[in-house]
N, C-alpha and C. Protein backbone atom coordinates (compact mmCIF):
# COMPACT_ATOMS: atom_id res chain seq x y z
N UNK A 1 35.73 -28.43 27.72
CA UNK A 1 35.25 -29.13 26.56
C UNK A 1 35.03 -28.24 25.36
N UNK A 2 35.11 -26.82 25.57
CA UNK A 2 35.08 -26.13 24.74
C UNK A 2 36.73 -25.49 23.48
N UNK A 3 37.53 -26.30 23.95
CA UNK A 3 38.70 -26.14 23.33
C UNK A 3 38.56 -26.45 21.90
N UNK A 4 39.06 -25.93 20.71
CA UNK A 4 38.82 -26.00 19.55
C UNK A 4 37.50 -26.05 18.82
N UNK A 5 36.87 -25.84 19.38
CA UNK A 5 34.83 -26.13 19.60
C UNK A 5 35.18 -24.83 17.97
N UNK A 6 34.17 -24.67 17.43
CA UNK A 6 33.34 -23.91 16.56
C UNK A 6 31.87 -23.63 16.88
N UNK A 7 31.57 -22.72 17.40
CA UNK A 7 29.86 -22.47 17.24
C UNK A 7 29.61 -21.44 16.26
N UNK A 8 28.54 -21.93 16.04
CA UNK A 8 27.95 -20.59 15.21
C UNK A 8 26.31 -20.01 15.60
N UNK A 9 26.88 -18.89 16.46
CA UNK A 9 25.27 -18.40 17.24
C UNK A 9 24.49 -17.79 16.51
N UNK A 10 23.20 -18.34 17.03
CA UNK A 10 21.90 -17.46 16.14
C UNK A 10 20.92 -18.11 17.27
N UNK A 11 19.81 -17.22 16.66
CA UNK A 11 18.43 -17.26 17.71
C UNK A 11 17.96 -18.75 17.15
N UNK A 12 16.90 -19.21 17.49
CA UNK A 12 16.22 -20.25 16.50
C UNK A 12 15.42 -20.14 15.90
N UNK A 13 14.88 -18.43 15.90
CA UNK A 13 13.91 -18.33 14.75
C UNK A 13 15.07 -17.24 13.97
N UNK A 14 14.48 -17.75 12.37
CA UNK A 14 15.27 -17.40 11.50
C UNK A 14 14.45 -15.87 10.97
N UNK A 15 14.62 -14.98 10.51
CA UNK A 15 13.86 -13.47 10.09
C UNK A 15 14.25 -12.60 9.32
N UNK A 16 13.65 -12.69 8.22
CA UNK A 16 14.15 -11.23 7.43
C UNK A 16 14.38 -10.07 8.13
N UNK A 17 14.94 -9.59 6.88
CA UNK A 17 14.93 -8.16 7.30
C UNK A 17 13.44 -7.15 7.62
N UNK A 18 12.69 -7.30 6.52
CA UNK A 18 11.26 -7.11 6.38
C UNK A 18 10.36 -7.74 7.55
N UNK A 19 10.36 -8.76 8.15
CA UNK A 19 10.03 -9.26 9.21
C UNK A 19 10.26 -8.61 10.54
N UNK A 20 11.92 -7.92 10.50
CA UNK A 20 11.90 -7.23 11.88
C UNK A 20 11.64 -6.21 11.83
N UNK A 21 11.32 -5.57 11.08
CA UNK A 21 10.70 -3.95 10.84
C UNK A 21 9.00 -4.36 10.80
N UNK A 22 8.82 -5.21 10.44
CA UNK A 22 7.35 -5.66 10.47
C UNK A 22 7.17 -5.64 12.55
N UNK A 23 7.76 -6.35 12.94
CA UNK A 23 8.22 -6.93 14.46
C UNK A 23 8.37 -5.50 15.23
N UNK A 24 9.30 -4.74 15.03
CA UNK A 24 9.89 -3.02 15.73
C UNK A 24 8.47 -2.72 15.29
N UNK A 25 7.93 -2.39 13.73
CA UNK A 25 6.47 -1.51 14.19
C UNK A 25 5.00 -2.07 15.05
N UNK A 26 5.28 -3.46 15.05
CA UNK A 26 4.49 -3.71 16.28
C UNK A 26 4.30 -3.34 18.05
N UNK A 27 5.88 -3.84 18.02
CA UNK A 27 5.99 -3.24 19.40
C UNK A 27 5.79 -1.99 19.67
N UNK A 28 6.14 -0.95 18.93
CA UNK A 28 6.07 0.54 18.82
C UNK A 28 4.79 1.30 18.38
N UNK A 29 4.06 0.07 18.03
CA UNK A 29 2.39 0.50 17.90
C UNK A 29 2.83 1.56 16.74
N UNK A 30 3.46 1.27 15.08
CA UNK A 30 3.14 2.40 14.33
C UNK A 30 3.61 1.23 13.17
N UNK A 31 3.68 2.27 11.67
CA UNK A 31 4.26 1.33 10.98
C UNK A 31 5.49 1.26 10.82
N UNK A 32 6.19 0.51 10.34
CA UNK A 32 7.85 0.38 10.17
C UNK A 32 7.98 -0.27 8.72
N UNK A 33 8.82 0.26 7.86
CA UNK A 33 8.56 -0.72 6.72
C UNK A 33 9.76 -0.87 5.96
N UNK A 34 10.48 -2.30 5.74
CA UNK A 34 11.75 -2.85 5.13
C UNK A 34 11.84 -2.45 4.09
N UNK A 35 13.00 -1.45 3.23
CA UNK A 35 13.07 -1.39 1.69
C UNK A 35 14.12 -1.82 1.10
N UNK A 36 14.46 -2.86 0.58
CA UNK A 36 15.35 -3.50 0.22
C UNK A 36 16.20 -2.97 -1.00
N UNK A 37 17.17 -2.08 -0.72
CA UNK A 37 17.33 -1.41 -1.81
C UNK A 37 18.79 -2.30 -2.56
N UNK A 38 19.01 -2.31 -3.82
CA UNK A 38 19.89 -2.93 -4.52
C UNK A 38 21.15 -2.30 -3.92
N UNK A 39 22.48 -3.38 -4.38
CA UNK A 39 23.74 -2.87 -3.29
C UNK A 39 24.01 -1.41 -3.74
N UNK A 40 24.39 -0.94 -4.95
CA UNK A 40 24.78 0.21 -5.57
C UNK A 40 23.68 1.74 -5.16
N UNK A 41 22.43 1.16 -4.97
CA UNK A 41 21.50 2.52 -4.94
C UNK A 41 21.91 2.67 -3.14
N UNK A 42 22.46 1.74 -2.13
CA UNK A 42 22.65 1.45 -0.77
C UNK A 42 23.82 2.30 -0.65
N UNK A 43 24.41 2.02 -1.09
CA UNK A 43 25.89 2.42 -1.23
C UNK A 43 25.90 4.08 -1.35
N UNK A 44 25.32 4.54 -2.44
CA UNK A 44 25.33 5.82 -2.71
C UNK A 44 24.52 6.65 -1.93
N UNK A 45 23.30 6.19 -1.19
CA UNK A 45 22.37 6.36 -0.11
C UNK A 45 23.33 6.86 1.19
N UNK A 46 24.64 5.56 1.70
CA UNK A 46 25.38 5.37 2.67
C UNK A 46 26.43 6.91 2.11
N UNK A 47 26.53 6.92 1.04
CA UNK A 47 27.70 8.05 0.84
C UNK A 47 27.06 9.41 0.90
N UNK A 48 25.80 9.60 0.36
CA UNK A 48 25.21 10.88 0.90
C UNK A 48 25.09 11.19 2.38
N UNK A 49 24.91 10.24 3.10
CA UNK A 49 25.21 10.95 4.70
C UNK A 49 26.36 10.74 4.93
N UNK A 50 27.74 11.43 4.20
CA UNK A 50 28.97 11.37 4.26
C UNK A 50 29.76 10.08 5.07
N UNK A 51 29.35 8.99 5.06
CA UNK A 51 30.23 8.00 5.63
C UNK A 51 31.44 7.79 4.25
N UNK A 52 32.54 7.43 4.89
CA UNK A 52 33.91 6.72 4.27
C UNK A 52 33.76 6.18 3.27
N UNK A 53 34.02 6.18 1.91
CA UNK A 53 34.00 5.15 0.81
C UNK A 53 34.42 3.37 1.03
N UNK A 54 35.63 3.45 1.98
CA UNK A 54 35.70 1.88 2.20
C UNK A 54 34.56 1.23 3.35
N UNK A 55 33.74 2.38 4.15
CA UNK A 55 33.25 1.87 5.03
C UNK A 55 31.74 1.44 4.34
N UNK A 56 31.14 2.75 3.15
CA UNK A 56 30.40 2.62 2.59
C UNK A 56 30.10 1.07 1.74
N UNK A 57 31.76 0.76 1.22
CA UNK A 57 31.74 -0.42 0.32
C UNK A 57 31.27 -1.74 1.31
N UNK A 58 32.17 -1.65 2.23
CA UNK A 58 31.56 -2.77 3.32
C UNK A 58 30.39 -3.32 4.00
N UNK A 59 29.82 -1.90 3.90
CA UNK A 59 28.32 -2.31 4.64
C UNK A 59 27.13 -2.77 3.78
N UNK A 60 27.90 -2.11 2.22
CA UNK A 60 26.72 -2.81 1.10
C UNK A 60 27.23 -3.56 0.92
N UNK A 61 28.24 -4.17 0.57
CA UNK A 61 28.66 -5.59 0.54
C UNK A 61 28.10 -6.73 1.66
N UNK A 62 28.08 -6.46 3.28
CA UNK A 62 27.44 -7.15 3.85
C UNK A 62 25.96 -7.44 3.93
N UNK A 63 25.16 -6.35 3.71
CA UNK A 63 24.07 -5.82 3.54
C UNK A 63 23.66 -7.08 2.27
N UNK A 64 24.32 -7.33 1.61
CA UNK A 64 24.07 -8.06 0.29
C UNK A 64 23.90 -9.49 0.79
N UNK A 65 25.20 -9.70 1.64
CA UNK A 65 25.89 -11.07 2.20
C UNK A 65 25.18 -11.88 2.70
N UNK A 66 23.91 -10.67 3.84
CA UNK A 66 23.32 -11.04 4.66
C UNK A 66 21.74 -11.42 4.07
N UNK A 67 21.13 -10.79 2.39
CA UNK A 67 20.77 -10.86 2.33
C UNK A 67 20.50 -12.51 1.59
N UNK A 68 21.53 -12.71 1.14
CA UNK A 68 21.79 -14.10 0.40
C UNK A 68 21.94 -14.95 1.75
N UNK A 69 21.88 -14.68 2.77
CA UNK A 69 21.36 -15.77 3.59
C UNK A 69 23.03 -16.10 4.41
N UNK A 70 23.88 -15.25 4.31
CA UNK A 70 25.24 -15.53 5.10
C UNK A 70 25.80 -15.73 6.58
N UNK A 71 24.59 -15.09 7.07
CA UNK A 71 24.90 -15.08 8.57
C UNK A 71 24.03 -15.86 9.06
N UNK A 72 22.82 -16.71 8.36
CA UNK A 72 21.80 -17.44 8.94
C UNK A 72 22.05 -18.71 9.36
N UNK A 73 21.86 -19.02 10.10
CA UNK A 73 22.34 -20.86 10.82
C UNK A 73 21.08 -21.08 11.69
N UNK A 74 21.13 -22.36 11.92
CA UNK A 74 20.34 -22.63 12.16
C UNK A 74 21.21 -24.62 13.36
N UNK A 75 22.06 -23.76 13.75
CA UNK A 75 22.82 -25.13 14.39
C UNK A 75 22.31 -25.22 15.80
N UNK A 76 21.61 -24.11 16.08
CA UNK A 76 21.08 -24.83 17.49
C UNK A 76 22.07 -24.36 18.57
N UNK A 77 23.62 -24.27 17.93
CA UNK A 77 24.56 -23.60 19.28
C UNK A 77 23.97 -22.94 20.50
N UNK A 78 24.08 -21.66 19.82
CA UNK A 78 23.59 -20.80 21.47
C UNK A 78 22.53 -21.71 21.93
N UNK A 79 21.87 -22.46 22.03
CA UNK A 79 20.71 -22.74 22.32
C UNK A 79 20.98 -23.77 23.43
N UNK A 80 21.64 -24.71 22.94
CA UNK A 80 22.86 -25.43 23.41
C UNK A 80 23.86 -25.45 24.97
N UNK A 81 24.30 -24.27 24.51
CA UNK A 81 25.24 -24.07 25.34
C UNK A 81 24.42 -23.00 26.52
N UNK A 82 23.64 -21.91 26.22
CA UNK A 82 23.05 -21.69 27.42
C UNK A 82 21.80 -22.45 28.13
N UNK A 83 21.35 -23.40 27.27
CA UNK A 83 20.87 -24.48 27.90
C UNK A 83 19.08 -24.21 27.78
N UNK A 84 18.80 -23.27 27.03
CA UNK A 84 17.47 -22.97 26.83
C UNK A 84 17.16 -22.52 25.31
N UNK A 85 16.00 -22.57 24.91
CA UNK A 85 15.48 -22.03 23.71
C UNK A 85 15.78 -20.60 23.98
N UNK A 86 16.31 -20.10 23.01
CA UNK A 86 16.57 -18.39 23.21
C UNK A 86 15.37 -17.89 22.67
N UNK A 87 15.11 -16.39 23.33
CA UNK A 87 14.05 -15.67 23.01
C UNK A 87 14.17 -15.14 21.49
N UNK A 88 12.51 -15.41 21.38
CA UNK A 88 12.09 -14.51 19.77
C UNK A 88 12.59 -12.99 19.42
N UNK A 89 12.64 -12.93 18.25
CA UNK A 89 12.86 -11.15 18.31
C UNK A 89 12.26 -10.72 18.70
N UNK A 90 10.70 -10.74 18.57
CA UNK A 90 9.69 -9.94 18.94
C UNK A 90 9.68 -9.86 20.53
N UNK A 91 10.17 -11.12 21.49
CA UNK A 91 9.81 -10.55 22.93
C UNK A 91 11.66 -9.61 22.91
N UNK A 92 12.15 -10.04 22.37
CA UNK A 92 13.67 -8.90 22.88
C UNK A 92 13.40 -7.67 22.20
N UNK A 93 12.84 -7.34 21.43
CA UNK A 93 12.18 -6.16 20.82
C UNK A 93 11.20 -5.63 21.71
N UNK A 94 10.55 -6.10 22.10
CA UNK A 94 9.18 -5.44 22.90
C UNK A 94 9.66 -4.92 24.27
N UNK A 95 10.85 -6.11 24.37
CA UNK A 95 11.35 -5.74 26.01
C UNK A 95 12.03 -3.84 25.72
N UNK A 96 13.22 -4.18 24.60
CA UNK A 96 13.20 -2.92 24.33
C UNK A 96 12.62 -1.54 24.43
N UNK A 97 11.37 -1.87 22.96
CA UNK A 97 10.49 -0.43 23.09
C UNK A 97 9.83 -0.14 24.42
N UNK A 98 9.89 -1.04 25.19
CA UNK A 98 8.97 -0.57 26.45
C UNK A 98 10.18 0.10 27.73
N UNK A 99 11.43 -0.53 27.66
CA UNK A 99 12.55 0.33 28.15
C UNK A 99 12.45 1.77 27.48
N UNK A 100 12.42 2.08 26.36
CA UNK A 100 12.11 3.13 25.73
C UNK A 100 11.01 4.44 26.42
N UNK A 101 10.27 3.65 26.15
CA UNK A 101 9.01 3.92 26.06
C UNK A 101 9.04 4.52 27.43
N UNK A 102 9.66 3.79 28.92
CA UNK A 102 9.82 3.83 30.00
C UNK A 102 10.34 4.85 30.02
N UNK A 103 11.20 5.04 29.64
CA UNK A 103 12.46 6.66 29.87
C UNK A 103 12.04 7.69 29.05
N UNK A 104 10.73 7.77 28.58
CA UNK A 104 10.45 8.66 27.99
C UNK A 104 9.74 9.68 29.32
């Protein structure tokens, strides 16, 4: 039944960027803090730690994409199809830092 299907996956909670750095310095017990820098000051940021000029252009371009809200949905798919509410960032984050945290 999935032949020609379209989904478009996402969690069901929707989150800034600022939100998951808010979220990572919780779990990690410190602070973490989102700086939203304009595409051009990103870009030149990305080119001082010598990455590629076309790779540089791409990631501030998405970086932008994502910030205008491009990758956000809210269709419920994954949710759907594996048949449960998918987990929050914060518990797949926490599960994380504590794997971390574990192998330390």
């Amino acid at each position: 039944g999935h032949v020609g299907q379209t989904y478009e996956l996402g969690g069901d909670q929707a989150i800034s960027l600022a939100d998951l750095a808010a979220i990572v310095g919780t779990a990690a017990g410190t602070t973490v803090t989102y700086v939203d820098l304009p595409e051009a000051e990103y870009a030149t940021l990305l080119e001082g730690y010598g990455l590629p000029a076309a790779f540089v252009s791409m990631l501030a371009d998405s970086d932008t994409g994502i910030a205008r809200g491009h990758l956000r949905t809210d269709s419920g798919d994954l949710a759907r199809l594996i048949g449960r509410p998918t987990q929050t960032v914060a518990e797949v984050v926490q599960v994380h830092v504590d794997a971390l945290k574990a192998a330390v």
